[in-house]
N, C-alpha and C. Protein backbone atom coordinates (compact mmCIF):
# COMPACT_ATOMS: atom_id res chain seq x y z
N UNK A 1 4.93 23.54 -7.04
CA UNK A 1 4.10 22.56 -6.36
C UNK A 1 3.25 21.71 -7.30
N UNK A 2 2.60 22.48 -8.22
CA UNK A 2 1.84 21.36 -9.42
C UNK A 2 3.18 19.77 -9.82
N UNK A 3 3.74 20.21 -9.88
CA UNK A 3 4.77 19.02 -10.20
C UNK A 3 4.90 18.06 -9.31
N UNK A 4 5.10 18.41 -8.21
CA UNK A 4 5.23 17.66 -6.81
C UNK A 4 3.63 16.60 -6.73
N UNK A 5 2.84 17.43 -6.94
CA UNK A 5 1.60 16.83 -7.05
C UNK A 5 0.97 16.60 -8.09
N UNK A 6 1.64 16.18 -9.25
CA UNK A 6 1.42 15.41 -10.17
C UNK A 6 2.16 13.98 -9.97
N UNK A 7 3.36 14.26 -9.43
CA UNK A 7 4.28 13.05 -9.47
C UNK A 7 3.48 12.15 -8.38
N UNK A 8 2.78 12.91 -7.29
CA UNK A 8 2.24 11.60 -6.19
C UNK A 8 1.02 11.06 -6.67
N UNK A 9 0.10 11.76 -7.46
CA UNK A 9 -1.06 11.54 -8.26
C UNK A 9 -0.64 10.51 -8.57
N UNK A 10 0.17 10.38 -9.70
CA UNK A 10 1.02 9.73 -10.93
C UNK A 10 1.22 8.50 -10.26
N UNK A 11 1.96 8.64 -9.03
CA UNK A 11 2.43 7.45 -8.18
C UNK A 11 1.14 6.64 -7.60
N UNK A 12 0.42 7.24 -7.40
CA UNK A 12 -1.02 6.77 -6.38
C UNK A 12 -1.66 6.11 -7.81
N UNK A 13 -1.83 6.54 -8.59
CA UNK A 13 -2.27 6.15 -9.82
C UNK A 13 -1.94 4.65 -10.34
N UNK A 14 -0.44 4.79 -10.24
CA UNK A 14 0.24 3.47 -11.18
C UNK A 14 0.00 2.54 -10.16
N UNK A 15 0.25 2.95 -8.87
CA UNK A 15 -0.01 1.17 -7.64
C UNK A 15 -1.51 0.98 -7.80
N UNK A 16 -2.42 1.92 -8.09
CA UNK A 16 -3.78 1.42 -7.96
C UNK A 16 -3.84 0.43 -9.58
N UNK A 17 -3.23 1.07 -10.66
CA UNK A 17 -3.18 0.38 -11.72
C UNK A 17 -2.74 -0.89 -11.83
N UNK A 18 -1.10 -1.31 -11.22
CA UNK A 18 -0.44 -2.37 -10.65
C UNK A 18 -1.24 -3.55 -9.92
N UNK A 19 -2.34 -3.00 -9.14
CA UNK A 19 -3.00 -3.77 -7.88
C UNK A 19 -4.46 -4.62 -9.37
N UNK A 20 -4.89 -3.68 -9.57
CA UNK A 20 -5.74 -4.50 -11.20
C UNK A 20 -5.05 -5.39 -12.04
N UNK A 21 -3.82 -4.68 -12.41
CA UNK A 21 -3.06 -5.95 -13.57
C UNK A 21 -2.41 -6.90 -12.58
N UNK A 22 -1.59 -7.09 -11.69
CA UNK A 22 -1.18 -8.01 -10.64
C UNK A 22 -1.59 -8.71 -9.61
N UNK A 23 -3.26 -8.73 -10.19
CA UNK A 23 -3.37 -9.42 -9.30
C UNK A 23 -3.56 -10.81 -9.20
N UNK A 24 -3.29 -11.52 -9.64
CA UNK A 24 -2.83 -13.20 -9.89
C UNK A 24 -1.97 -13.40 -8.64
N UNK A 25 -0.78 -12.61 -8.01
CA UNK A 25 0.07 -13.33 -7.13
C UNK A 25 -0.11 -12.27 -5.91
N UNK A 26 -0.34 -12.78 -4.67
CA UNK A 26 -0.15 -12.31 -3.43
C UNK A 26 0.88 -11.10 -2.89
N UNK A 27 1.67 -11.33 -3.36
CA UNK A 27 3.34 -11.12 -3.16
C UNK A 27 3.26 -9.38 -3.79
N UNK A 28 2.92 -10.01 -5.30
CA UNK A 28 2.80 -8.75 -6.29
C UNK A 28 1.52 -7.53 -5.66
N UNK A 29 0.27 -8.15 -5.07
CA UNK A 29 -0.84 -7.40 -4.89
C UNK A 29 0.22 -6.08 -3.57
N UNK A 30 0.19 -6.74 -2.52
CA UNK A 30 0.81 -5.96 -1.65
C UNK A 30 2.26 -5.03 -2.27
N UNK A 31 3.29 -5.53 -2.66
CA UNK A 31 3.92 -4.15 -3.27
C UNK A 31 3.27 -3.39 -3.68
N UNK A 32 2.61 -3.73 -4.69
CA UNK A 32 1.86 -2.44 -5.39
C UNK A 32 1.01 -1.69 -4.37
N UNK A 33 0.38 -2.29 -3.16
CA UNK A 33 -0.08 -1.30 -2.24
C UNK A 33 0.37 -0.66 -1.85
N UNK A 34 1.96 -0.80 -1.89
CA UNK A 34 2.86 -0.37 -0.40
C UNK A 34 2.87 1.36 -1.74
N UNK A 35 3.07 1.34 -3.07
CA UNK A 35 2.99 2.45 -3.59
C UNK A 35 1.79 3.66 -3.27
N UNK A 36 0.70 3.45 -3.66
CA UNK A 36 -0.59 4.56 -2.92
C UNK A 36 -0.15 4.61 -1.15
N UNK A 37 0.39 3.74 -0.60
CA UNK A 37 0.36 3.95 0.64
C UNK A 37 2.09 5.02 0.99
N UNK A 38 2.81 4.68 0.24
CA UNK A 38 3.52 5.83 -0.10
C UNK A 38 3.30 7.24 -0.13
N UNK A 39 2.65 7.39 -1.30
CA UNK A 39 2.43 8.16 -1.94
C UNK A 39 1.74 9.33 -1.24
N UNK A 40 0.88 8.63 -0.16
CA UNK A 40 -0.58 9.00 0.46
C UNK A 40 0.86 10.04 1.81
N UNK A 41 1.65 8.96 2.22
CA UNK A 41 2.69 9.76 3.14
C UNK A 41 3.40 10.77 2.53
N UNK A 42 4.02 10.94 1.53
CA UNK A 42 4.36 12.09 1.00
C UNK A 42 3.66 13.38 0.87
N UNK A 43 3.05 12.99 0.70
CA UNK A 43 1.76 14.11 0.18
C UNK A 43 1.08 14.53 1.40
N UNK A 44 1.32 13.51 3.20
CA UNK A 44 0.77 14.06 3.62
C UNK A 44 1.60 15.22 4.80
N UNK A 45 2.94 14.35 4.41
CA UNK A 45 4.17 14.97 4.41
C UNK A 45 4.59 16.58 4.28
N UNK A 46 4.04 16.53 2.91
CA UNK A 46 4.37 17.93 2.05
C UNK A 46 3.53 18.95 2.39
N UNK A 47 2.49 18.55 2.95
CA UNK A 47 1.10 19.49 2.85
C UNK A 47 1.21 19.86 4.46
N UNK A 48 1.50 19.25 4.95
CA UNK A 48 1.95 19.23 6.74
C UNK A 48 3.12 20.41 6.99
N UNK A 49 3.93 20.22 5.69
CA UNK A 49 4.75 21.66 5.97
C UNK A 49 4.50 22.66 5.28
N UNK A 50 3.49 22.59 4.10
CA UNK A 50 3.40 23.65 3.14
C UNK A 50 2.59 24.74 3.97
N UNK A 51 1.33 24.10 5.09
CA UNK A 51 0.50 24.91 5.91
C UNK A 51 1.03 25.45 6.83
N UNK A 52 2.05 24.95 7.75
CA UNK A 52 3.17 25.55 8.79
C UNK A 52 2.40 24.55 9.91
N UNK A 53 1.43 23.43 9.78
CA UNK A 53 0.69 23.23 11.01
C UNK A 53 1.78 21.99 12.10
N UNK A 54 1.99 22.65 13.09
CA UNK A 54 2.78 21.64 13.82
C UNK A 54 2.49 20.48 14.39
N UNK A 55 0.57 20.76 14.70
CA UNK A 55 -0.03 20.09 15.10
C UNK A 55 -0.32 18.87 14.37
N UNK A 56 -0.05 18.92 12.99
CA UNK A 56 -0.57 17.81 11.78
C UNK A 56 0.63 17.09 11.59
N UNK A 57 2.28 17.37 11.95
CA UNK A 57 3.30 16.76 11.92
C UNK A 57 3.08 15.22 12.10
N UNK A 58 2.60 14.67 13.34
CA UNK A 58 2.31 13.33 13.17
C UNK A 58 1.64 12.46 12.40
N UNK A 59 0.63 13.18 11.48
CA UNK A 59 -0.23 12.34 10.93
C UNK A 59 0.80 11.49 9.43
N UNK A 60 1.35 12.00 9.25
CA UNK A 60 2.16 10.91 8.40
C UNK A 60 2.66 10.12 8.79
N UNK A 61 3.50 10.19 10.06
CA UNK A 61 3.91 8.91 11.34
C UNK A 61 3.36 7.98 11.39
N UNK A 62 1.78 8.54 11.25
CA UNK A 62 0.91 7.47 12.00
C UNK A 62 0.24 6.80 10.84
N UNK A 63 0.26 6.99 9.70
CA UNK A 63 0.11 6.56 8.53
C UNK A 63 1.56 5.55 7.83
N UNK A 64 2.52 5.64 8.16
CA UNK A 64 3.76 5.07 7.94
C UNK A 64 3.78 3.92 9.18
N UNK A 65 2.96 3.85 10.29
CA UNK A 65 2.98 3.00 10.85
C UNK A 65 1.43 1.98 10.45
N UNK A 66 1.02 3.01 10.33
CA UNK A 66 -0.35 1.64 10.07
C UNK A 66 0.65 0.90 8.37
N UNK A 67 0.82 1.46 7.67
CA UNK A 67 1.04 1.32 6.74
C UNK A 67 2.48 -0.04 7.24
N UNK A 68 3.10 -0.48 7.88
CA UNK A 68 3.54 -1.12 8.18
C UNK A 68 3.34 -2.07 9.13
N UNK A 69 2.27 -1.61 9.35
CA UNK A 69 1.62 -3.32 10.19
C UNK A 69 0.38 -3.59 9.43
N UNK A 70 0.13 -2.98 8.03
CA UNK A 70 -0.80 -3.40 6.81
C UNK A 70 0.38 -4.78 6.01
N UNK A 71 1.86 -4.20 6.00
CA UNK A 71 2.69 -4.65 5.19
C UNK A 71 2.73 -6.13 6.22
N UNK A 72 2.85 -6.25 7.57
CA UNK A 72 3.17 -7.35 8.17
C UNK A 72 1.95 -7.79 8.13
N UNK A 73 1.03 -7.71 7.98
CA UNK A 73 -0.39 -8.74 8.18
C UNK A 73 -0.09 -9.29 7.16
N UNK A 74 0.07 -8.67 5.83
CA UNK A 74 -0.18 -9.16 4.58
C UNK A 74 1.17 -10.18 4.44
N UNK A 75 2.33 -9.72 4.76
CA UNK A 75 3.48 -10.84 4.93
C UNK A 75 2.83 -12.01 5.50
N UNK A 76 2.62 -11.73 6.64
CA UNK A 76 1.68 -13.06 7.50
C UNK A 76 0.66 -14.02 6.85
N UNK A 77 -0.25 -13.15 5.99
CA UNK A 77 -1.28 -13.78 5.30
C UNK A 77 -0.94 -14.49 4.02
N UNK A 78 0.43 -14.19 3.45
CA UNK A 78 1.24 -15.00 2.07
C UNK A 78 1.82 -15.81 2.83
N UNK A 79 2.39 -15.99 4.04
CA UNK A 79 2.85 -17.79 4.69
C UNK A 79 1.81 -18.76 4.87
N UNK A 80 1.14 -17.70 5.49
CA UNK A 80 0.36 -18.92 5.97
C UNK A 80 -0.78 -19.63 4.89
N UNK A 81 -1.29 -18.95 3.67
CA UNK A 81 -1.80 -19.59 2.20
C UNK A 81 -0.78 -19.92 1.70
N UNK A 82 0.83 -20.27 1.90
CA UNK A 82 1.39 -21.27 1.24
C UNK A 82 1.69 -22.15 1.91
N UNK A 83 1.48 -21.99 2.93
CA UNK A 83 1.60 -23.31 3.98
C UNK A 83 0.72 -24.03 3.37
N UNK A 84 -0.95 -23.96 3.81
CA UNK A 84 -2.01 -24.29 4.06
C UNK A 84 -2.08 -24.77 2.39
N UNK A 85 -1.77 -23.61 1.50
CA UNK A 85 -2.44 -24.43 -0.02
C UNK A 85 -1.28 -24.64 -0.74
N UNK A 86 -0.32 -24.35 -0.31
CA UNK A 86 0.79 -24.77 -1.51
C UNK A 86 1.48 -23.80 -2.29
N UNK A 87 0.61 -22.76 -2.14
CA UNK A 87 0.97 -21.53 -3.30
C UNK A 87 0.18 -20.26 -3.00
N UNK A 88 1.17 -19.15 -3.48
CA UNK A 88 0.57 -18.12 -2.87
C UNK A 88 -0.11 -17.30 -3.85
N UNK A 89 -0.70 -18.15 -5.07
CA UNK A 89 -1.43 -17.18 -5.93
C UNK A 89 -3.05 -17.14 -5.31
N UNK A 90 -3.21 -16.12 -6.06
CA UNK A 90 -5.26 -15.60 -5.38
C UNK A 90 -6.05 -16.51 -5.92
N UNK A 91 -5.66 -17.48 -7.02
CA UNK A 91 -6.64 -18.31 -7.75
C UNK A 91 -6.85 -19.61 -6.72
N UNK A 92 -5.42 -20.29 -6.41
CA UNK A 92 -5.54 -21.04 -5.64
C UNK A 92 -6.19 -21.09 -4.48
N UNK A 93 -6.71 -19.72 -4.16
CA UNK A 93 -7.52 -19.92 -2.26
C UNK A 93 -8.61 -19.55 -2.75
N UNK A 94 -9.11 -21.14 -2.40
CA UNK A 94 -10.92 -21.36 -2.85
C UNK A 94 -11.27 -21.14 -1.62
N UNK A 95 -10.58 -21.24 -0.16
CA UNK A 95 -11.01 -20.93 0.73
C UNK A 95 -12.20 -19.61 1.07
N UNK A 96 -11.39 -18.86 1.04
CA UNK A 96 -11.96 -17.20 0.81
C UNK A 96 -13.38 -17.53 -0.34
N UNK A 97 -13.83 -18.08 -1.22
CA UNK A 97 -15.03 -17.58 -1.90
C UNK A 97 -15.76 -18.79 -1.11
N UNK A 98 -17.45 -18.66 -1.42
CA UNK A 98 -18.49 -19.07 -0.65
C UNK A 98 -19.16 -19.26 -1.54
């Protein structure tokens, strides 16, 4: 098990790392989320059967679904800042700062 849970560490680790160095483009920020948000299901996956609890079975479900209507907002939110500005990098939307 240390291995198993090094590798999702490891994984949760590099998208949070990914999300700091990438973040210049829209596109790039969200993959790298979709990794910790991975990661977060595996693990909650693994631990759901390692305890025997039947009752906790869903909670990764329900994390794999938010986690996919996180992925469609954010799809939604890269059309519509290249509609509106032209381009879907983070520098370009002066909108968002005040």
């Amino acid at each position: 098990m240390p291995s198993t849970q090094f590798s999702l560490t490891t994984m949760y680790l590099i998208g949070l790392m990914g999300i700091t160095i990438y973040r210049d483009h829209l596109l790039s920020v969200l993959l790298c989320l979709e990794g910790p948000m991975l990661s977060l299901f595996l693990f909650l996956a693994i631990w759901s059967l390692l305890i025997n609890a039947t009752s906790f079975t869903t909670s990764p479900m329900l994390l794999l679904a938010f986690s996919a209507c996180e992925a469609g907002a954010g799809l939604a939110l890269l059309v519509a800042s290249t509609r509106t500005h032209g381009a879907a990098t983070l520098n370009s939307l002066t909108a968002l700062r005040w």
